[in-house]
C-alpha atoms as a PDB file:
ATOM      1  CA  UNK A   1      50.709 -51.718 -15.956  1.00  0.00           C
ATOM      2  CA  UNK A   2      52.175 -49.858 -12.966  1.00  0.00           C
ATOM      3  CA  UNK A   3      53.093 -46.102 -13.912  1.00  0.00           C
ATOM      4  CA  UNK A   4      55.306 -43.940 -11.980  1.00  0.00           C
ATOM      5  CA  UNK A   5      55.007 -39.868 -12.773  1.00  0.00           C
ATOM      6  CA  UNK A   6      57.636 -37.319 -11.547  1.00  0.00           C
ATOM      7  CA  UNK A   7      56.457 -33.794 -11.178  1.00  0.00           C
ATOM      8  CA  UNK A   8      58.508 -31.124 -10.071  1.00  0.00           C
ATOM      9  CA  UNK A   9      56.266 -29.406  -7.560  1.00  0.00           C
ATOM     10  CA  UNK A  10      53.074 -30.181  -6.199  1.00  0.00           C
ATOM     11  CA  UNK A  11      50.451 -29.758  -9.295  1.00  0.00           C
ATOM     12  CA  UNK A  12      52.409 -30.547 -11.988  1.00  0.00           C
ATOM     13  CA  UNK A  13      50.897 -34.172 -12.133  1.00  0.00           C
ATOM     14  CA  UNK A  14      47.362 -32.720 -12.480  1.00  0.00           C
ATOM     15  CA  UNK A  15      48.009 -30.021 -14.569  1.00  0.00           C
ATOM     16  CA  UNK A  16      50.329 -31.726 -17.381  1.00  0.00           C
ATOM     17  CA  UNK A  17      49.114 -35.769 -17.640  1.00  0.00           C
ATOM     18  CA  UNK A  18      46.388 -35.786 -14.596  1.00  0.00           C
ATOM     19  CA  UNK A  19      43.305 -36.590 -17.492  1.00  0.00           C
ATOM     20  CA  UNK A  20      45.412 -39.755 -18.647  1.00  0.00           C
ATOM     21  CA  UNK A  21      46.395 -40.636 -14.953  1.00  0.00           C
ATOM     22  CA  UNK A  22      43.025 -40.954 -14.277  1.00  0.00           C
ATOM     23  CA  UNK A  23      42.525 -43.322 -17.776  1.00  0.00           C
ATOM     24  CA  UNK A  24      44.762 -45.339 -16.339  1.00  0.00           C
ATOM     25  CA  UNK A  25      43.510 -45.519 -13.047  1.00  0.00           C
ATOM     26  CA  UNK A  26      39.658 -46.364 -14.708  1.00  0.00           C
ATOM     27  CA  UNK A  27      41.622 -49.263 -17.135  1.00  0.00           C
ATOM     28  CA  UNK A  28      42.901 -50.840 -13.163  1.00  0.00           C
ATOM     29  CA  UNK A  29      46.580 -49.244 -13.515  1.00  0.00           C
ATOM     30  CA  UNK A  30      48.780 -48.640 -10.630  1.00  0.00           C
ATOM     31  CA  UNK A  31      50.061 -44.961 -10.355  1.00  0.00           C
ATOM     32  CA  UNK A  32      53.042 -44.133  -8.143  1.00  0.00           C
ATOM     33  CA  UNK A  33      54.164 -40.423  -7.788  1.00  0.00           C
ATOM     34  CA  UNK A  34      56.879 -38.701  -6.687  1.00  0.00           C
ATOM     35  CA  UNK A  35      57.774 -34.707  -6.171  1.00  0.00           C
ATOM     36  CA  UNK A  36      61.029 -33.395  -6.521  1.00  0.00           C
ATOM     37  CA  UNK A  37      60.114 -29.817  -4.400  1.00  0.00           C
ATOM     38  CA  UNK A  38      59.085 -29.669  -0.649  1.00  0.00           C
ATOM     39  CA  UNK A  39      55.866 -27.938  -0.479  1.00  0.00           C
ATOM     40  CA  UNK A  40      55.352 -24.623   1.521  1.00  0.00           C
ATOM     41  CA  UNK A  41      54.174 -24.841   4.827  1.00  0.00           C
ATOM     42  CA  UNK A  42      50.949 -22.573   3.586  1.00  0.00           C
ATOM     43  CA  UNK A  43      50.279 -25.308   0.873  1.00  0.00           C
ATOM     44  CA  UNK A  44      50.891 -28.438   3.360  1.00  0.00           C
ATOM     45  CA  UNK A  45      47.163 -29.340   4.190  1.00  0.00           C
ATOM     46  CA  UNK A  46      46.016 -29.101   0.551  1.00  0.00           C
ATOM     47  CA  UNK A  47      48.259 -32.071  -0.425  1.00  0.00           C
ATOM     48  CA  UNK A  48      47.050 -35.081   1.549  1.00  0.00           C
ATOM     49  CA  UNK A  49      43.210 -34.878   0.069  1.00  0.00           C
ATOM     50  CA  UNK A  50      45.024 -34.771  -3.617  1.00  0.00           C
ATOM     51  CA  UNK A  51      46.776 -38.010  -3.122  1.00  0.00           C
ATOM     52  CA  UNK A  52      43.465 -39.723  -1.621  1.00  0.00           C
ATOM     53  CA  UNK A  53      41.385 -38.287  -4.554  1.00  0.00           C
ATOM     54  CA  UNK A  54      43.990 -39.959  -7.186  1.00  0.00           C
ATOM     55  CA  UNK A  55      44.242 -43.291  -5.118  1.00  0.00           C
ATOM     56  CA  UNK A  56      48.298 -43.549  -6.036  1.00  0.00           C
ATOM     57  CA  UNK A  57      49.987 -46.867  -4.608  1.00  0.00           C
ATOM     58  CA  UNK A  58      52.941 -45.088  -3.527  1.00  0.00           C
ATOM     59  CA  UNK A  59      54.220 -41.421  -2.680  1.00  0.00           C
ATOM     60  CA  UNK A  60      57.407 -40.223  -3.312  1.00  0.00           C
ATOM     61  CA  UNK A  61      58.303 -36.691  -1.682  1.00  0.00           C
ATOM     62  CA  UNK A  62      62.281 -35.676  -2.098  1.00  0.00           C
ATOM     63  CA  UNK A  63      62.047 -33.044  -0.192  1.00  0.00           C
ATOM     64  CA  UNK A  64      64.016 -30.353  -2.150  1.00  0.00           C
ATOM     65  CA  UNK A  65      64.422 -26.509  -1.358  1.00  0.00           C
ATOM     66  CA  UNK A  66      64.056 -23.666  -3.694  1.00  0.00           C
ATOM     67  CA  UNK A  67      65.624 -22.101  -5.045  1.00  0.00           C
ATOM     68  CA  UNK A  68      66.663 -24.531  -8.000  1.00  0.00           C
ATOM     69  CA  UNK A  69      65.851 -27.055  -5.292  1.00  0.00           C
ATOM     70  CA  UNK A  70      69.809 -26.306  -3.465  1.00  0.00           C
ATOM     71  CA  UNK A  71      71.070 -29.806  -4.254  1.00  0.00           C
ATOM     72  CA  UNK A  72      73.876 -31.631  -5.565  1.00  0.00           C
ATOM     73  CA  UNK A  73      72.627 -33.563  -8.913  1.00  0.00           C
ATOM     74  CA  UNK A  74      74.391 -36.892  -7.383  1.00  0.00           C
ATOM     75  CA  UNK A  75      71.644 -36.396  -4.397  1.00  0.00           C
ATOM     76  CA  UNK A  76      68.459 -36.062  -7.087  1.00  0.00           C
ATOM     77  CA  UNK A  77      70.093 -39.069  -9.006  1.00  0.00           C
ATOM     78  CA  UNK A  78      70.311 -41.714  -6.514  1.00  0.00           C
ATOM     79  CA  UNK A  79      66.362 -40.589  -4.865  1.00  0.00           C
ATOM     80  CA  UNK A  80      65.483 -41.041  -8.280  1.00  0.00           C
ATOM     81  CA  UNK A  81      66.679 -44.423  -9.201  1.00  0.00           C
ATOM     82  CA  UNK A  82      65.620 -45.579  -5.564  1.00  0.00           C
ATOM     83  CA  UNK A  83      61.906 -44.088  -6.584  1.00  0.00           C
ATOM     84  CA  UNK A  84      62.523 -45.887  -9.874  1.00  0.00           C
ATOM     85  CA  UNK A  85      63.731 -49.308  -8.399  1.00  0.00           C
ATOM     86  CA  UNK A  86      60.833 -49.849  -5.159  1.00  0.00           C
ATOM     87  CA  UNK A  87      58.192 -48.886  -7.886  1.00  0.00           C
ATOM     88  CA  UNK A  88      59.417 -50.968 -10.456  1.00  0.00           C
ATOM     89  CA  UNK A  89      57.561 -48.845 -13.143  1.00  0.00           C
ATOM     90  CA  UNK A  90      56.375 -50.345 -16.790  1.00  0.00           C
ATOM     91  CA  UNK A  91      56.121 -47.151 -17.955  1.00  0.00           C
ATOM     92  CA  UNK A  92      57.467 -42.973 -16.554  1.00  0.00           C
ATOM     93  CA  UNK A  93      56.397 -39.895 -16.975  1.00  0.00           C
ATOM     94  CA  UNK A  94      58.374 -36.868 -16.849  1.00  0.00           C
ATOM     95  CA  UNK A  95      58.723 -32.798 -18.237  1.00  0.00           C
ATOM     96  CA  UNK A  96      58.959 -32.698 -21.798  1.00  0.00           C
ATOM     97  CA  UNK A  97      62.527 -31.831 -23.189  1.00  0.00           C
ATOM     98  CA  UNK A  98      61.248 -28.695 -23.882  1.00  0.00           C
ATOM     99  CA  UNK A  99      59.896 -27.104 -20.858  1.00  0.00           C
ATOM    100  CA  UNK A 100      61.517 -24.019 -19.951  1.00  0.00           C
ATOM    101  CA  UNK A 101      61.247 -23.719 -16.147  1.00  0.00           C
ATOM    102  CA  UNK A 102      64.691 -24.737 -15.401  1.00  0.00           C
ATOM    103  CA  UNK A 103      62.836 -26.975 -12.238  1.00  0.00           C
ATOM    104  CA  UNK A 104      60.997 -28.888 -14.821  1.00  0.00           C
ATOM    105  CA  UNK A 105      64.480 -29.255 -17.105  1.00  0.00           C
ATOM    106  CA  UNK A 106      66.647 -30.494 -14.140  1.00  0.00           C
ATOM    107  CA  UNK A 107      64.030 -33.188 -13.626  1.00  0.00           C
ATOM    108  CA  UNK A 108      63.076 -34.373 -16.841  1.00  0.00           C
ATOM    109  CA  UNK A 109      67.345 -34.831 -17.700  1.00  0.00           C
ATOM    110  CA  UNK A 110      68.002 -36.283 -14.295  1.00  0.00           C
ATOM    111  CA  UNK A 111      65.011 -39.065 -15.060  1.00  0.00           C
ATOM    112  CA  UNK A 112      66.064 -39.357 -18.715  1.00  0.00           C
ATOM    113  CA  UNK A 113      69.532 -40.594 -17.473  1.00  0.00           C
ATOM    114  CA  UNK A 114      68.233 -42.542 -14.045  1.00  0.00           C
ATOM    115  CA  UNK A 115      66.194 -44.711 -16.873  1.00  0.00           C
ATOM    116  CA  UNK A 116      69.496 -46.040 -18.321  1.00  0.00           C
ATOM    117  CA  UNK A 117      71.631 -46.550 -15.547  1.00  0.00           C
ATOM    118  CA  UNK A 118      68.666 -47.898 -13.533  1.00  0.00           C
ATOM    119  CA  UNK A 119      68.810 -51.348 -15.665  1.00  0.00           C
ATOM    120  CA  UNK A 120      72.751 -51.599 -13.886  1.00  0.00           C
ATOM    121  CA  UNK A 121      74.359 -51.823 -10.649  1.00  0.00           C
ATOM    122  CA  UNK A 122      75.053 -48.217 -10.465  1.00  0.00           C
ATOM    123  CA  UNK A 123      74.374 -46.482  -6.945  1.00  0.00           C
ATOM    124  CA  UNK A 124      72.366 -49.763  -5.940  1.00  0.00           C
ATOM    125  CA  UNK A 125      71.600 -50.147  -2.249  1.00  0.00           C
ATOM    126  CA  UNK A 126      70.620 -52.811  -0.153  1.00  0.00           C
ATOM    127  CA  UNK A 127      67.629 -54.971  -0.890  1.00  0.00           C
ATOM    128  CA  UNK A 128      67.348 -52.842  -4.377  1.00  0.00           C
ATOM    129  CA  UNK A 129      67.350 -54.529  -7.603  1.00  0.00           C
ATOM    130  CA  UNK A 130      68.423 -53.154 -11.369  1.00  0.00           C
ATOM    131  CA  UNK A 131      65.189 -52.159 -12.919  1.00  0.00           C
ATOM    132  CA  UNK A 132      64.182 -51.731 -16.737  1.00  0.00           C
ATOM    133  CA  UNK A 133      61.848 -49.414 -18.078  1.00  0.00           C
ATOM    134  CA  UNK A 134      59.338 -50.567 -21.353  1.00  0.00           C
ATOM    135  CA  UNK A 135      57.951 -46.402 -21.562  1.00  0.00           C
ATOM    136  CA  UNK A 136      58.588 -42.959 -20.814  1.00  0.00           C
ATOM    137  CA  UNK A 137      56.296 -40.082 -21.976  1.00  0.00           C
ATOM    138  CA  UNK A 138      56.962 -36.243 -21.459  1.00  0.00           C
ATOM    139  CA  UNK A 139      54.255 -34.211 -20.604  1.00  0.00           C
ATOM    140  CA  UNK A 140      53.500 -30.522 -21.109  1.00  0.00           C
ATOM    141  CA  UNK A 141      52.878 -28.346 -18.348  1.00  0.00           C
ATOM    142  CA  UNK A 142      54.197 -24.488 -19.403  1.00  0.00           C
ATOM    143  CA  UNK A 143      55.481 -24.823 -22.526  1.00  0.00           C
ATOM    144  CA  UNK A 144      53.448 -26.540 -25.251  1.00  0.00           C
ATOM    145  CA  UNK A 145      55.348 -29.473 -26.959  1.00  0.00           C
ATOM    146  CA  UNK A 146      56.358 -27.906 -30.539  1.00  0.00           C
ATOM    147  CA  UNK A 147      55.988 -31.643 -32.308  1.00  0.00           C
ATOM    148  CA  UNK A 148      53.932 -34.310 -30.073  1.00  0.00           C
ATOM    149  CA  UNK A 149      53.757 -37.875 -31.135  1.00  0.00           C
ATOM    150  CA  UNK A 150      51.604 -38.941 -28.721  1.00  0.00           C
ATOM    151  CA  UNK A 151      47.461 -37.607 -28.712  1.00  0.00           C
ATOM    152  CA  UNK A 152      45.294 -38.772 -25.548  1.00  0.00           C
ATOM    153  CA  UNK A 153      41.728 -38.248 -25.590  1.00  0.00           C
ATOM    154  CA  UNK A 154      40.468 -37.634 -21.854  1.00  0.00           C
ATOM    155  CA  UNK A 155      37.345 -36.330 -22.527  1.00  0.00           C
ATOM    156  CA  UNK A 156      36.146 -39.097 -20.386  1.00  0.00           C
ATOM    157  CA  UNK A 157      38.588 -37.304 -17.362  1.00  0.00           C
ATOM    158  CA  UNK A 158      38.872 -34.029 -17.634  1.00  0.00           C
ATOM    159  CA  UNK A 159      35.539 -33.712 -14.740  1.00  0.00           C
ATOM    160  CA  UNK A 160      38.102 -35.757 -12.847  1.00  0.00           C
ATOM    161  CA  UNK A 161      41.629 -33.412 -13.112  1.00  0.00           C
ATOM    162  CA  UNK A 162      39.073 -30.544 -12.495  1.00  0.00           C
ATOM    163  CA  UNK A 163      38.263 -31.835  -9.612  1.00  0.00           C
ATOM    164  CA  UNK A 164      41.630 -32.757  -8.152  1.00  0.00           C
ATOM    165  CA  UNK A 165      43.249 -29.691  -9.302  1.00  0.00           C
ATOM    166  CA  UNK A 166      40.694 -27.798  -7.559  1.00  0.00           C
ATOM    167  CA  UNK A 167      41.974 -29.447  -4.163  1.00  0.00           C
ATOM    168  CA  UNK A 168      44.877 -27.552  -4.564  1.00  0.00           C
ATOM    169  CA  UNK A 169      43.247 -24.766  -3.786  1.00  0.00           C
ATOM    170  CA  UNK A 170      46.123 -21.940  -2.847  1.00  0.00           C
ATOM    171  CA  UNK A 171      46.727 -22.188  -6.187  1.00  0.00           C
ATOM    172  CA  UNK A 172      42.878 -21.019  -7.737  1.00  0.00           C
ATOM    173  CA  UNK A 173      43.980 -17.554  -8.314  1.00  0.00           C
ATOM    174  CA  UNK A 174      46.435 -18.400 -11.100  1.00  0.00           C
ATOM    175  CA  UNK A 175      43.257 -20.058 -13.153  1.00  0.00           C
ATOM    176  CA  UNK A 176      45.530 -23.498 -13.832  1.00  0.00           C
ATOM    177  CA  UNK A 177      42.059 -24.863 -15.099  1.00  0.00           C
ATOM    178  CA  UNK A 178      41.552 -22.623 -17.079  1.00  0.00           C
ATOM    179  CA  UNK A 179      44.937 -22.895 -18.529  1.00  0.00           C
ATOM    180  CA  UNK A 180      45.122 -26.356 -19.048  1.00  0.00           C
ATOM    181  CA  UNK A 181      41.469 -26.913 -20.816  1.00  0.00           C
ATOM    182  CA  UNK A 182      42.309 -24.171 -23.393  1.00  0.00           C
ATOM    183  CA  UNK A 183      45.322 -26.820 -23.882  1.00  0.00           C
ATOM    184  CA  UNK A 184      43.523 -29.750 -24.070  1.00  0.00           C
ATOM    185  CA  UNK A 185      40.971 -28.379 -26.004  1.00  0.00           C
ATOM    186  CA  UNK A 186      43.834 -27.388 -28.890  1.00  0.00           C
ATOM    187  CA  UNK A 187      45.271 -30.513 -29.122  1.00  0.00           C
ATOM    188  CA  UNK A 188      41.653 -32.203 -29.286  1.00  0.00           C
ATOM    189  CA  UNK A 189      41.164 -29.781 -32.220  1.00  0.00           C
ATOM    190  CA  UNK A 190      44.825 -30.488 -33.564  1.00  0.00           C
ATOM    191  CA  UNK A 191      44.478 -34.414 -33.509  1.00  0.00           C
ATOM    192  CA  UNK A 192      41.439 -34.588 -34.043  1.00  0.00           C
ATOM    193  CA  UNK A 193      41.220 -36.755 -31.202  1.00  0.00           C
ATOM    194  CA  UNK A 194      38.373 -35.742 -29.203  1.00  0.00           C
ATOM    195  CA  UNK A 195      37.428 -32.847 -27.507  1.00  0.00           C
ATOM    196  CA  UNK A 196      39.740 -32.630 -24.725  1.00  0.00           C
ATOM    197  CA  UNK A 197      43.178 -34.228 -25.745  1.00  0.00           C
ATOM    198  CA  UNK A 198      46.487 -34.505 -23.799  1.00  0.00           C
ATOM    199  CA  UNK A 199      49.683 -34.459 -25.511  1.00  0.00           C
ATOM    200  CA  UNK A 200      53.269 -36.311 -25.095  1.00  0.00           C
ATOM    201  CA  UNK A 201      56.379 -36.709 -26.359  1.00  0.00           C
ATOM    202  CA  UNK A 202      57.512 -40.443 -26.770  1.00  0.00           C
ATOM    203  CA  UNK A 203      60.769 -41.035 -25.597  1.00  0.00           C
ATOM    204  CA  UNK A 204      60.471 -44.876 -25.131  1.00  0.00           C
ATOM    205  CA  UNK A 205      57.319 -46.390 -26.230  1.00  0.00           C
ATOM    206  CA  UNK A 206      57.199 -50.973 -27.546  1.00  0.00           C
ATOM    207  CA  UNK A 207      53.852 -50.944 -29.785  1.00  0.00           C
ATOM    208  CA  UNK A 208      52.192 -53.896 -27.270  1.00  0.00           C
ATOM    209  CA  UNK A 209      51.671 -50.418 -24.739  1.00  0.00           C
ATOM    210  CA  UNK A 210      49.432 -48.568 -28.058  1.00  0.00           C
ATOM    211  CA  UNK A 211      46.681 -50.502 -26.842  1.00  0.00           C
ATOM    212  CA  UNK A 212      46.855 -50.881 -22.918  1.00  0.00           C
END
């Protein structure tokens, strides 16, 4: 199964889905990425050691300024369905509906409607091909999905999102591991799962997937 994950900035992918990223990656998944926000120049050297440690097949980086990433929507659209359409993705992952940093809501609506008009002929370039998508999942990264219908158990991963979110390390002073194993460890304790558990909303999800 080949995976594609869009995060908003540089972190997101760890901090919201990076324990089942790394399930994947263990079951011999392909993971492709792609970031919607340039990085700062003081966070530039952090990134390239991230993207070794997770082994992804292909990078994705859009490039966008802050603030509210100073594009036209018609801009984030078409990088999107050209990330979508070279990766060729069985299943996304985006933002849940839910998350309230308006960065993270942009992205997850522009990707929610780039998954339908990706299957047609809309804004196709040269040597692209229509594309259709079996799964998308939103992930939680600041705002805790109210009702999720999907429960991961990556109690077998967590060592390994500590240790790539720690390669980010500008960003140790606002305690994201902290943050996120308090998280996992409620929905462990809410699904009954396991003991660290990672939860998503299931947008688009055929039952043959339940056991890949």
């Amino acid at each position: 199964m080949k995976i594609l994950v869009f995060a908003p900035h540089y972190d997101d992918e760890i901090v919201g889905p990076g324990g089942y990223l790394f399930k994947q990656i263990k079951k011999g998944n392909n993971i492709d990425v792609a970031f919607m926000s340039q990085i700062e120049d003081y966070r530039s050297e952090e990134v390239q050691p991230v993207l070794d440690f997770v082994g992804y097949e292909k990078v994705y980086h859009f490039n966008h300024q802050k603030p509210r990433f100073n594009i036209k929507t018609e801009d984030l659209i078409r990088k999107t369905l050209g990330a979508i359409r070279e990766s060729t993705p069985s299943q996304v992952l985006i933002p849940h509906s839910g998350e309230g940093d308006p960065e993270h809501s942009l992205l997850h609506n522009v990707v929610m409607e780039c998954s339908f008009v990706c299957e047609q002929n809309y804004l196709l370039e040269e040597n692209q091909k229509p594309h259709s998508i079996e799964s998308i999942l939103g992930y939680e990264v600041w705002t805790p999905i109210s009702k999720p219908s999907l429960f991961v158990d990556i109690s077998d991963t967590i060592s390994k999102k500590d240790e790539a979110m720690k390669l980010y390390y500008t960003q140790d002073f606002k305690n994201f591991v902290k943050m996120y194993r308090g998280l996992n460890q409620y929905r462990g304790v809410q699904s009954g799962k396991g003991k660290f558990v990672e939860a998503f909303e299931v947008y688009k999800f055929p039952e043959r997937l339940l056991e890949e």
